[in-house]
Protein backbone atom coordinates (compact mmCIF):
# COMPACT_ATOMS: atom_id res chain seq x y z
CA UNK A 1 163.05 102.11 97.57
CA UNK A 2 165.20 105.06 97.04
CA UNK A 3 168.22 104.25 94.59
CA UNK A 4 171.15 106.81 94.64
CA UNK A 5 173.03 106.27 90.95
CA UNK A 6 176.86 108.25 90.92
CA UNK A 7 178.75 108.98 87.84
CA UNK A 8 182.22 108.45 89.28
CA UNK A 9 184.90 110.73 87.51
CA UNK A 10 188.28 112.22 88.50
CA UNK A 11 187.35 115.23 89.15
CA UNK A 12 183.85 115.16 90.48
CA UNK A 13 180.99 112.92 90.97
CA UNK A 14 177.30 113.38 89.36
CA UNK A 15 174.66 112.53 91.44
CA UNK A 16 171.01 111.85 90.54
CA UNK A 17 168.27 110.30 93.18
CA UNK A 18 165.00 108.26 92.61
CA UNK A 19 162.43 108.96 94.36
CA UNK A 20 160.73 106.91 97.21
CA UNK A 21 159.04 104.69 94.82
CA UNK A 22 161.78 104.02 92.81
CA UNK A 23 160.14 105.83 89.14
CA UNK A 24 162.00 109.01 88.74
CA UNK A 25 164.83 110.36 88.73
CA UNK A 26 166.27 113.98 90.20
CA UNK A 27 169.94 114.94 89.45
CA UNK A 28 171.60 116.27 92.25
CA UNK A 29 174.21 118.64 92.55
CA UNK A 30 177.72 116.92 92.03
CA UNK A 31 180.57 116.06 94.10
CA UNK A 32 183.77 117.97 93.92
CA UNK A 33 185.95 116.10 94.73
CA UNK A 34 184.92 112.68 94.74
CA UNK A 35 185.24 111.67 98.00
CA UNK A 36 183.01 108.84 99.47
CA UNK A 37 182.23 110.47 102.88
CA UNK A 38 180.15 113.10 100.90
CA UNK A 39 178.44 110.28 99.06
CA UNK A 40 177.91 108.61 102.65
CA UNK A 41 176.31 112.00 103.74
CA UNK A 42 174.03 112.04 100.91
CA UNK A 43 173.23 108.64 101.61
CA UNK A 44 171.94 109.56 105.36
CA UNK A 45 170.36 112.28 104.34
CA UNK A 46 168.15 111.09 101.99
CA UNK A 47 167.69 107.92 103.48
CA UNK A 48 169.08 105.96 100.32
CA UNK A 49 168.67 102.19 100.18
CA UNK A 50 170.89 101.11 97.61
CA UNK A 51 173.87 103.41 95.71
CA UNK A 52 174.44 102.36 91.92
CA UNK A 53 177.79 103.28 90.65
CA UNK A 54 178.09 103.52 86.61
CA UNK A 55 180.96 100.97 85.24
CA UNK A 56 182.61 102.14 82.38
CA UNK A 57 182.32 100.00 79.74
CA UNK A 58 183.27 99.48 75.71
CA UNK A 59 180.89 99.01 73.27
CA UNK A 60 182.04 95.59 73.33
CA UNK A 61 180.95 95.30 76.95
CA UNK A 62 184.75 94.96 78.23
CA UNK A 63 185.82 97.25 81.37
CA UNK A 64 187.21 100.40 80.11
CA UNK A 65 190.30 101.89 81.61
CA UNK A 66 188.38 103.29 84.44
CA UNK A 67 186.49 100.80 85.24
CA UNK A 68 189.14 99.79 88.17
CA UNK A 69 188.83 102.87 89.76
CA UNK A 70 185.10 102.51 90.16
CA UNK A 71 185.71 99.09 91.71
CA UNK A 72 187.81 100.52 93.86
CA UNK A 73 185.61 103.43 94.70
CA UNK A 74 182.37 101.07 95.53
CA UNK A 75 184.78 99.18 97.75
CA UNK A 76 185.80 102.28 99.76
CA UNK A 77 182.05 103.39 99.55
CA UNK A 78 180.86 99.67 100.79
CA UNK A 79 183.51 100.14 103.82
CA UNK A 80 181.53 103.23 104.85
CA UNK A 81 177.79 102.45 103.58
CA UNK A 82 175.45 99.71 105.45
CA UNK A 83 173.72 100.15 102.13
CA UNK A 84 174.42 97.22 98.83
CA UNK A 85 176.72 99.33 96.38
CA UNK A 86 176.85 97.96 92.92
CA UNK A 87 177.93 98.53 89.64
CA UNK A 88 175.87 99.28 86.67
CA UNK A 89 176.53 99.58 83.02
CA UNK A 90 176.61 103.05 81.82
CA UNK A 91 177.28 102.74 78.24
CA UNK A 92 175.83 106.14 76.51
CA UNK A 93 174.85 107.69 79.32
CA UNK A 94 177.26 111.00 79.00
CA UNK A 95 175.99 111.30 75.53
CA UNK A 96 172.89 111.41 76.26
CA UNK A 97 173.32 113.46 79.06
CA UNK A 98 174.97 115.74 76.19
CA UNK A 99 171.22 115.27 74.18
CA UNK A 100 169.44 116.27 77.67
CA UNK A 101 171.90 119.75 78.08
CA UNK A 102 171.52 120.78 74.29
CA UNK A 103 167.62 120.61 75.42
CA UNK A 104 167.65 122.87 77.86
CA UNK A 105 168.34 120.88 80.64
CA UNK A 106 169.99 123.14 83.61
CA UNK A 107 171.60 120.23 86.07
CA UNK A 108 175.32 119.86 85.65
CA UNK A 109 176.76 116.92 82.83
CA UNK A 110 177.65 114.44 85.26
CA UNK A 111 174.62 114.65 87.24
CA UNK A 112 171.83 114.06 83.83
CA UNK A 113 174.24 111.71 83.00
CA UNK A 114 174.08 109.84 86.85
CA UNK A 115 169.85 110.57 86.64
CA UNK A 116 170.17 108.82 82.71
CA UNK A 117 172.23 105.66 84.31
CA UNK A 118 169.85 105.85 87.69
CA UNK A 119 166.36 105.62 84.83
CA UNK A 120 167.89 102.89 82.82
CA UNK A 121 168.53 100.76 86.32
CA UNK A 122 165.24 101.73 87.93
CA UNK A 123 163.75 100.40 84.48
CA UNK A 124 166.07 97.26 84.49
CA UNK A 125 165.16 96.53 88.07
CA UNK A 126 161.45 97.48 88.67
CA UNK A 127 159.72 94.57 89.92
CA UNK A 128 163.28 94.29 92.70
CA UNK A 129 162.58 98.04 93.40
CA UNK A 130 159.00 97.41 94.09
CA UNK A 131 157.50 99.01 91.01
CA UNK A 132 154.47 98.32 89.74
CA UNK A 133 155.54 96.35 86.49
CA UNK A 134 153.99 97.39 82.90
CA UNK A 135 151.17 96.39 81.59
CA UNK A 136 152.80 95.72 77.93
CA UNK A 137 155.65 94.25 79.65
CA UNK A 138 153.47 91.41 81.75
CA UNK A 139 151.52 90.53 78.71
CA UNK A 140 155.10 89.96 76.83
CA UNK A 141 155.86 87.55 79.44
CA UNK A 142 152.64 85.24 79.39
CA UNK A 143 152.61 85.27 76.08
């Protein structure tokens, strides 16, 4: 399943994209500005099955002052979109998308910070994605 994650901002949108089977993730150029038809294009194009939107959160885990405008985003986005949109925690992600840069990484802020969110969901959600599950992780669960 491919997995589109956004990093919704202001000013611009990072993009990152999984690929078909749902284990890594690309950053993408961003958005400037972020408008949902471009995300709908980028949805057709790369044949996208599901578009997770990072929700601003505290550390406590309450909605942070933006987290309204991404609801209101991903309802503009699920007018358009005959894909599920949903929301995804994305605590941390722009700081370590600040690690990823001071690495070396090339691909714009927003994006490595969308491609950190999309890894952390594709990691969440593996077994829904289709991935094959971990070893380790299995023999946690039986026992």
């Amino acid at each position: 399943m491919r997995v589109l994650a956004l990093d919704h901002g202001t000013a611009r949108i990072g993009c990152a994209l999984s690929d078909p089977s749902g284990t890594l993730s690309t950053p993408l150029p961003t958005i400037e500005p972020p408008e949902p038809r471009a995300v709908a294009e980028l949805v057709a194009e790369h044949g996208v099955e599901r578009v997770v939107v990072g929700l601003p959160l505290h550390l406590s885990g309450d909605e942070g002052g933006q987290a309204g405008l991404v609801r209101t985003f991903c309802g503009e986005l699920e007018a358009l979109l005959d894909v599920p949109v949903e929301t995804y925690d994305e605590r941390l992600t722009t700081r370590m998308a600040e690690a990823s840069r001071r690495g070396g990484a090339t691909a714009p802020a927003d994006s490595l910070a969308a491609a950190h969110l999309l890894e952390s969901y594709l990691a969440a959600h593996a077994r829904e994605i289709g991935q094959a599950p971990d070893s380790d992780a299995e023999e946690d669960e039986d026992g």
